[in-house]
N, C-alpha and C. Protein backbone atom coordinates (compact mmCIF):
# COMPACT_ATOMS: atom_id res chain seq x y z
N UNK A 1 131.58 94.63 60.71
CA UNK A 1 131.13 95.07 61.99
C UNK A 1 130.27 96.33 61.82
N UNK A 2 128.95 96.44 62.67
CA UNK A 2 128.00 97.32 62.30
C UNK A 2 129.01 98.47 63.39
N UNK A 3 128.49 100.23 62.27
CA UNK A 3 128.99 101.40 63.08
C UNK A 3 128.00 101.94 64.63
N UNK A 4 128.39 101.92 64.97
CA UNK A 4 127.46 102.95 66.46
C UNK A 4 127.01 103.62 65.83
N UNK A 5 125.38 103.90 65.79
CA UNK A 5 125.32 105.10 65.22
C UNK A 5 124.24 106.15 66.69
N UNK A 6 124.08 106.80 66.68
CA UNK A 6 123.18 107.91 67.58
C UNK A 6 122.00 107.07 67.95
N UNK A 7 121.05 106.90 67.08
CA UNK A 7 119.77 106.11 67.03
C UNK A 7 120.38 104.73 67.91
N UNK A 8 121.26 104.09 67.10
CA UNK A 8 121.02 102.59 67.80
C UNK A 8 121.71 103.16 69.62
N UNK A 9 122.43 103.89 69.96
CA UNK A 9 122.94 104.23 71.10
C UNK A 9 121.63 104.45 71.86
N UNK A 10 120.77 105.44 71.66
CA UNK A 10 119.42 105.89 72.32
C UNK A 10 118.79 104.57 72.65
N UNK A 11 118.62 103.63 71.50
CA UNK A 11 117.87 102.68 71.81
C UNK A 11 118.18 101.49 72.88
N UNK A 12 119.93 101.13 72.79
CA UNK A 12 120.44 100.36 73.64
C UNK A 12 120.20 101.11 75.27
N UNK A 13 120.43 102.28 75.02
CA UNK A 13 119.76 103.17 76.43
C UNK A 13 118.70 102.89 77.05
N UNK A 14 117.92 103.33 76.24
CA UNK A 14 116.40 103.08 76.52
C UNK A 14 115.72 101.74 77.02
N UNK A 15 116.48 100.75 76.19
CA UNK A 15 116.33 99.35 76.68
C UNK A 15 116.47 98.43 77.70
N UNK A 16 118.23 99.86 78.26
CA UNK A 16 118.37 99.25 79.19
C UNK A 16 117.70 99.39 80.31
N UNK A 17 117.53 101.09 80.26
CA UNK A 17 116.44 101.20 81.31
C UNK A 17 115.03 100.86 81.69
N UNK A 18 114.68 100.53 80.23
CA UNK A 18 113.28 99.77 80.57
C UNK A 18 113.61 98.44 81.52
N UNK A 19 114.37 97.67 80.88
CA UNK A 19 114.77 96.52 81.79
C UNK A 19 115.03 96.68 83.28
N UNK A 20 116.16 97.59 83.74
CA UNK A 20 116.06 97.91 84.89
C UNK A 20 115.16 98.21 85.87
N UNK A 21 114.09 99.44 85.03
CA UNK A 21 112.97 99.57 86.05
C UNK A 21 112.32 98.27 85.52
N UNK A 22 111.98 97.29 84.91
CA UNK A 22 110.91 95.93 84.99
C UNK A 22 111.14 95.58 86.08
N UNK A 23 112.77 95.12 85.99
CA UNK A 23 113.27 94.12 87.41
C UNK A 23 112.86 95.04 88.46
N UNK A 24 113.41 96.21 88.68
CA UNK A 24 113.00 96.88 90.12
C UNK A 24 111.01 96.61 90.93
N UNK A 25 110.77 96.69 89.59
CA UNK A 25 109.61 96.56 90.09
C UNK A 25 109.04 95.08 90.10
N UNK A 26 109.70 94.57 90.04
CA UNK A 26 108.93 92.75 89.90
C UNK A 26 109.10 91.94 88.74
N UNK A 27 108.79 92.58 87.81
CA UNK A 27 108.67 91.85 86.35
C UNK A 27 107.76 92.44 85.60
N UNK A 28 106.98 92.14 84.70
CA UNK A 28 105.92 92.81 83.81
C UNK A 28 105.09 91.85 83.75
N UNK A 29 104.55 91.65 85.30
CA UNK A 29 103.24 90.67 85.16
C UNK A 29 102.07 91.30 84.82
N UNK A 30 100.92 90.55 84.90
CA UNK A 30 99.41 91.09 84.70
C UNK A 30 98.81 92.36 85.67
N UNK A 31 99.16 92.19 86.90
CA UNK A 31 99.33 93.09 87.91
C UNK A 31 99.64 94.27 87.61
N UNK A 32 101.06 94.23 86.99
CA UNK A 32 101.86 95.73 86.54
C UNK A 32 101.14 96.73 85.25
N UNK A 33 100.62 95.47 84.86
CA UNK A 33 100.14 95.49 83.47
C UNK A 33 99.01 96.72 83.47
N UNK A 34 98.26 95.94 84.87
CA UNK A 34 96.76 96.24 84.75
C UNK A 34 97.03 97.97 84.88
N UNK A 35 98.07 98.18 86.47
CA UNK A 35 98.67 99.40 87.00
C UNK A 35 98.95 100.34 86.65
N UNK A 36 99.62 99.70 85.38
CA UNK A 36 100.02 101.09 84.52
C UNK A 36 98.64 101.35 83.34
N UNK A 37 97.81 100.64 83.14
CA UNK A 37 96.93 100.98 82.65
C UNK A 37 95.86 101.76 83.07
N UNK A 38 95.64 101.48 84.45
CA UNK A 38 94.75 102.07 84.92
C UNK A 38 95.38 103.92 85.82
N UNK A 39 96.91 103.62 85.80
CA UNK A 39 97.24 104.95 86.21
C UNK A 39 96.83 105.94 84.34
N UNK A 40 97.56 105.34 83.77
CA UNK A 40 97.29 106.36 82.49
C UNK A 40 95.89 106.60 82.49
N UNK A 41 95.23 105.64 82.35
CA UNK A 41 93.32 105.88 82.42
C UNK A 41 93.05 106.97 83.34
N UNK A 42 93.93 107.33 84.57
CA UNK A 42 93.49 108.05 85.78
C UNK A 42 93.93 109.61 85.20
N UNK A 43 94.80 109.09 84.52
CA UNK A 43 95.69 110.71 84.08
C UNK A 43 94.79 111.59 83.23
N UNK A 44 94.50 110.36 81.99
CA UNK A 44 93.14 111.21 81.11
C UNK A 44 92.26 111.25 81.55
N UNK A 45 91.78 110.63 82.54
CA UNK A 45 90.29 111.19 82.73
C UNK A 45 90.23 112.28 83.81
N UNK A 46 91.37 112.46 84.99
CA UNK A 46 91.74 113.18 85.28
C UNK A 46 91.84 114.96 84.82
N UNK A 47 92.43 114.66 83.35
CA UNK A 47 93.03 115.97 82.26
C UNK A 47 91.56 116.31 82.69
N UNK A 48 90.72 115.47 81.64
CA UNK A 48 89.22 115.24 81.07
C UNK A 48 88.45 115.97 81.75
N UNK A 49 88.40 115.56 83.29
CA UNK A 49 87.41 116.33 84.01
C UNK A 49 88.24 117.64 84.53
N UNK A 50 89.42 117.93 84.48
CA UNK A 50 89.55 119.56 84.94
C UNK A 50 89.09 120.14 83.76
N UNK A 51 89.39 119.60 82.81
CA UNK A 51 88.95 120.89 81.31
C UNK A 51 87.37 120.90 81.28
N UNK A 52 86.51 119.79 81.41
CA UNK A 52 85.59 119.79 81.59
C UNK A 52 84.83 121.51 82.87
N UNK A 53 85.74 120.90 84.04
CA UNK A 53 85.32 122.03 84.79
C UNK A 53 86.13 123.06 85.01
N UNK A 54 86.60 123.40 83.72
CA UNK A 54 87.39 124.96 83.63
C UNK A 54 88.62 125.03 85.06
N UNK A 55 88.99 123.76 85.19
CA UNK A 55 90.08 124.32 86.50
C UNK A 55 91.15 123.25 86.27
N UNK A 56 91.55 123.26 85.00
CA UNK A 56 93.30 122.73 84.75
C UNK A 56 94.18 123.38 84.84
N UNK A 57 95.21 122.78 85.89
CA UNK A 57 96.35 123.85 86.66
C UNK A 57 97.32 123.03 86.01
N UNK A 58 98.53 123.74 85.70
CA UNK A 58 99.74 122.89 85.25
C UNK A 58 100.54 122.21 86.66
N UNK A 59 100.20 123.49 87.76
CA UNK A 59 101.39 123.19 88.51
C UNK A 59 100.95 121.74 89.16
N UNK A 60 98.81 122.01 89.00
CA UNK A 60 98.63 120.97 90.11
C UNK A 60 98.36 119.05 89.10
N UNK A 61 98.84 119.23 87.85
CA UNK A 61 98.96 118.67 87.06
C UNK A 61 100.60 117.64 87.02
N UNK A 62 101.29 118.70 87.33
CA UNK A 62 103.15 118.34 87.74
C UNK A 62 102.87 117.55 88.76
N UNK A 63 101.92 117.87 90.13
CA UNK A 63 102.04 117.55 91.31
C UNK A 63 101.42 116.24 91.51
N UNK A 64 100.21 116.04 90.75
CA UNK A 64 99.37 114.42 90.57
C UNK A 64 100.72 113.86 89.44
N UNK A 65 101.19 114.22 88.52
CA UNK A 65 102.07 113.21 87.76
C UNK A 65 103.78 112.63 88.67
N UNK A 66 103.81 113.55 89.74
CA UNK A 66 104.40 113.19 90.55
C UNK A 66 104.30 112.24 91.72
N UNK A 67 103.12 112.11 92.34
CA UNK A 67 102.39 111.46 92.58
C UNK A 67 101.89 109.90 91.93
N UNK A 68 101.77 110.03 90.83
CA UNK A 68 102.18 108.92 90.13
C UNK A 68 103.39 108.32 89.87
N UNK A 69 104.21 108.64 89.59
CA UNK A 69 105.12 108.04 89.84
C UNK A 69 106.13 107.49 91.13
N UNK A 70 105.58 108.08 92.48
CA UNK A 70 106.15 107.07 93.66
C UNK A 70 104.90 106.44 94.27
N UNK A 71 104.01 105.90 93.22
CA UNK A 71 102.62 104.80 93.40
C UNK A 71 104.08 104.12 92.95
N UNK A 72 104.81 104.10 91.90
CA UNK A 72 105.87 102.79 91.56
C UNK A 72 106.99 102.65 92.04
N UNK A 73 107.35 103.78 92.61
CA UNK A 73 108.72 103.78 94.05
C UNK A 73 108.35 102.89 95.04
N UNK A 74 106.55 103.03 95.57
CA UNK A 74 106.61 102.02 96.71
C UNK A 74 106.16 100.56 96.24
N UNK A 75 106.01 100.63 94.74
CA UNK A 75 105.91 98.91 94.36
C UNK A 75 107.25 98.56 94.12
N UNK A 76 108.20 99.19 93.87
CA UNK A 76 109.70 98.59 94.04
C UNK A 76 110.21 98.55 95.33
N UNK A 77 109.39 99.33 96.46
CA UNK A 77 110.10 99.09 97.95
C UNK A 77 109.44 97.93 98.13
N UNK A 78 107.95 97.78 97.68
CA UNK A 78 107.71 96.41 98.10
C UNK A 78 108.09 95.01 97.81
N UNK A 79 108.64 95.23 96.39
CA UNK A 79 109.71 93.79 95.77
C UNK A 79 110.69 93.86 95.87
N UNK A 80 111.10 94.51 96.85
CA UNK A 80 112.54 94.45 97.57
C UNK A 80 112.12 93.85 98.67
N UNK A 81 111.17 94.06 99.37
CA UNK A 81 110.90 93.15 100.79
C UNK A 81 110.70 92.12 100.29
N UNK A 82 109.58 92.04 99.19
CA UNK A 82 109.34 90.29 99.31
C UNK A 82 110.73 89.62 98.94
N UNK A 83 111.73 90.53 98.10
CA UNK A 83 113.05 89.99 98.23
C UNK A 83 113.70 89.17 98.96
N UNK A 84 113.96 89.74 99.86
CA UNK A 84 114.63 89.84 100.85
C UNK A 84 113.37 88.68 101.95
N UNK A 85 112.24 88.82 102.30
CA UNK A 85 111.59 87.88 102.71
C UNK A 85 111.11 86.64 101.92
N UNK A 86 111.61 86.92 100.75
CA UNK A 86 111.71 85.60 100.09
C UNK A 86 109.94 85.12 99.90
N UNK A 87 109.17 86.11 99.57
CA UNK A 87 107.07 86.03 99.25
C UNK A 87 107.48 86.90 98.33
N UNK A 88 106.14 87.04 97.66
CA UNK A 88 105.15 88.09 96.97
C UNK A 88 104.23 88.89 97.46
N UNK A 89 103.98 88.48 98.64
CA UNK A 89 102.50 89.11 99.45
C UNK A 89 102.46 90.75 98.95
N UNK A 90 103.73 90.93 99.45
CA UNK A 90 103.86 92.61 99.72
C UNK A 90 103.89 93.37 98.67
N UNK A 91 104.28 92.81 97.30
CA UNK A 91 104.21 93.39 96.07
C UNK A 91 102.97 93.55 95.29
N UNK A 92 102.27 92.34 95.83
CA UNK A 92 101.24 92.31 95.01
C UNK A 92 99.85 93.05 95.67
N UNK A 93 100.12 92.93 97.46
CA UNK A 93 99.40 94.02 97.94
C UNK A 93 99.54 95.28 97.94
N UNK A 94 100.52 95.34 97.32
CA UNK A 94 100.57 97.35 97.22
C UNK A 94 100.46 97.44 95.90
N UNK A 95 100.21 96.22 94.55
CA UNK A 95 99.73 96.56 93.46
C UNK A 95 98.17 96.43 93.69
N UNK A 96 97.60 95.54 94.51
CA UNK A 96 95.83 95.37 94.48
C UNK A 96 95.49 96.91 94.78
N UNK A 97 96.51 97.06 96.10
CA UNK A 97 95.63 98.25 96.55
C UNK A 97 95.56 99.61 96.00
N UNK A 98 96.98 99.93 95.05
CA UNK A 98 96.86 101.33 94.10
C UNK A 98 95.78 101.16 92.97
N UNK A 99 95.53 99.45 92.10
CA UNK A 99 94.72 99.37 91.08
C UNK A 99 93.52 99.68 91.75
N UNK A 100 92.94 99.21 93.03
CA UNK A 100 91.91 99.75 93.41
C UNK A 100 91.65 101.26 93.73
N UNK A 101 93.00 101.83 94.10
CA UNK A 101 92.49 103.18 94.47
C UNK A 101 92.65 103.86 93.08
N UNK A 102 92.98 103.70 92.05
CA UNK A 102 93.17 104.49 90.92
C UNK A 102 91.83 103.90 90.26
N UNK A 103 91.23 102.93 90.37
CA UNK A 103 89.69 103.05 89.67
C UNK A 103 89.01 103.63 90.13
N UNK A 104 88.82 103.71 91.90
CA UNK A 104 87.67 104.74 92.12
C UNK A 104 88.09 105.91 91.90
N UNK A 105 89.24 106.40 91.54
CA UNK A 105 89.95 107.82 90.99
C UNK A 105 89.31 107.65 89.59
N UNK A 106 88.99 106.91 88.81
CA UNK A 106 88.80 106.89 87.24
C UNK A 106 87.24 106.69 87.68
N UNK A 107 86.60 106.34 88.32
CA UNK A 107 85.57 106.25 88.36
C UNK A 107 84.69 107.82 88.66
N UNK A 108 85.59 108.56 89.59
CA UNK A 108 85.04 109.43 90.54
C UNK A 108 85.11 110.65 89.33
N UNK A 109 86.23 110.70 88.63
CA UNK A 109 86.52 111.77 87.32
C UNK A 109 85.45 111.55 86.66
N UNK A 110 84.87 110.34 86.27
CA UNK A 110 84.01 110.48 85.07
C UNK A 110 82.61 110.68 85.27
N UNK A 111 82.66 110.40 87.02
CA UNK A 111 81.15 110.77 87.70
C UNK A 111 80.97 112.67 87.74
N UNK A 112 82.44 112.76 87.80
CA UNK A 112 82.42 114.40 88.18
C UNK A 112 82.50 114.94 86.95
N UNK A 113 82.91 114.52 85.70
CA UNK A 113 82.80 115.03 84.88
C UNK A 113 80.99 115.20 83.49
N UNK A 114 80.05 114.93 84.63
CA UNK A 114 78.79 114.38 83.68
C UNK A 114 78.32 113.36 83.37
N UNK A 115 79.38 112.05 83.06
CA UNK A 115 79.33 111.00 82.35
C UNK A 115 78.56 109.93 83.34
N UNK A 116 77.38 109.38 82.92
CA UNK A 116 76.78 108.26 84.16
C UNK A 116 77.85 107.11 83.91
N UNK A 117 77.66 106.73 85.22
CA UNK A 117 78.71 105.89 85.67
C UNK A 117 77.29 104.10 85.57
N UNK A 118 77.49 103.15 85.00
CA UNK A 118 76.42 102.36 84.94
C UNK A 118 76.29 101.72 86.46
N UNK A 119 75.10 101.42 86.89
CA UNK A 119 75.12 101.67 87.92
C UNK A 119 75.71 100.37 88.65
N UNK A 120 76.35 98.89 88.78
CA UNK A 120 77.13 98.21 89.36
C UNK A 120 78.21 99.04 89.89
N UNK A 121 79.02 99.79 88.90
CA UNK A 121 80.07 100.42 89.31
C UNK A 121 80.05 101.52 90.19
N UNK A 122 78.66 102.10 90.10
CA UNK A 122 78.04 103.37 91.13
C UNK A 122 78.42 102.71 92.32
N UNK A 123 77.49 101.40 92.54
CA UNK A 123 77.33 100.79 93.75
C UNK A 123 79.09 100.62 94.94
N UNK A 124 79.52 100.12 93.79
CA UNK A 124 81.09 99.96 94.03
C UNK A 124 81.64 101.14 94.52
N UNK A 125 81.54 102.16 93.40
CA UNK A 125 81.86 103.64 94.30
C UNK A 125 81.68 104.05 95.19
N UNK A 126 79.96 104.33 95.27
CA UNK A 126 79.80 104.27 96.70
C UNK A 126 80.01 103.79 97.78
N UNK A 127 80.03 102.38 97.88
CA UNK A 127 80.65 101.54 99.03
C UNK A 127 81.64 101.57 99.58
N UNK A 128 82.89 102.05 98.18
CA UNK A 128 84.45 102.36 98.57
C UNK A 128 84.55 104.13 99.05
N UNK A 129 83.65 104.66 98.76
CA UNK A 129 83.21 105.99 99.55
C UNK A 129 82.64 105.97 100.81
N UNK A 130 82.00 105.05 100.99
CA UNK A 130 81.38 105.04 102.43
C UNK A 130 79.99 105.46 102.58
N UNK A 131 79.35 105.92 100.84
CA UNK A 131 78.23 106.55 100.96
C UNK A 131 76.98 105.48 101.02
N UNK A 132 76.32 105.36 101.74
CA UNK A 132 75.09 104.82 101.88
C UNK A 132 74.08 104.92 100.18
N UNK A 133 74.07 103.40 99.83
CA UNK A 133 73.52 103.26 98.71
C UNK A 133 71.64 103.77 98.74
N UNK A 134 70.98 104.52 97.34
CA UNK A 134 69.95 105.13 97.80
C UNK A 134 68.65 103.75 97.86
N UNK A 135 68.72 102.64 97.97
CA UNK A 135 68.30 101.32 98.40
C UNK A 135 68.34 100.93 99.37
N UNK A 136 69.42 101.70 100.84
CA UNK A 136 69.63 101.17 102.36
C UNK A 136 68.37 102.17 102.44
């Protein structure tokens, strides 16, 4: 019989909680996938453009990573409704709609930080800004 040791304890931990939050939140579909990719993308480019413009705050750094994390409190309130209503609608619309708002967040950092944005994705920005493209 294998001993308990420290390491394998951490890991059975860790495992379990990964599992737990999967289920809470739905599963580890393509959706989740994309979500958490594109929040980390938001975080660095985020860092990226305060250092860029000399104004990285820790506190206001705590306060967006907080912020990130109940973007995934309300994708587990929402797979509890479709739970309970027995759909997906609601999970997967409050994953479309954070992946969308965290690209024009990754988009808007890298516009503010210097970097040209090629211009399809300008267009996109702008539109989800409301700004009148310089072609109207």
């Amino acid at each position: 019989m294998k001993e308990w040791t420290v390491v394998g304890t951490i890991k059975l931990v860790l495992a379990a909680v990964v599992v737990t939050l999967v289920a809470l939140l739905g599963g580890w579909d393509k959706g989740m996938q994309i979500l958490l990719i594109f929040v980390l993308l938001d975080v660095i480019s985020g860092v990226f453009r305060a250092i860029i413009q000399k104004e990285l705050s820790s506190d206001e750094s705590f306060r967006g990573g907080l912020k990130k994390l109940l973007i995934f409190v309300v994708v587990a309130v929402a797979t509890q409704v479709d739970r309970y209503a027995e759909t997906d609608l609601v999970r997967k619309g409050a994953i479309a709609f954070y992946v969308a708002s965290e690209a024009l967040s990754i988009l808007e950092n890298v516009a503010a930080s210097g970097v040209k944005v090629p211009p399809v994705l300008q267009k996109v920005l702008n539109a989800l800004r409301g700004d009148k493209a310089p072609d109207d």
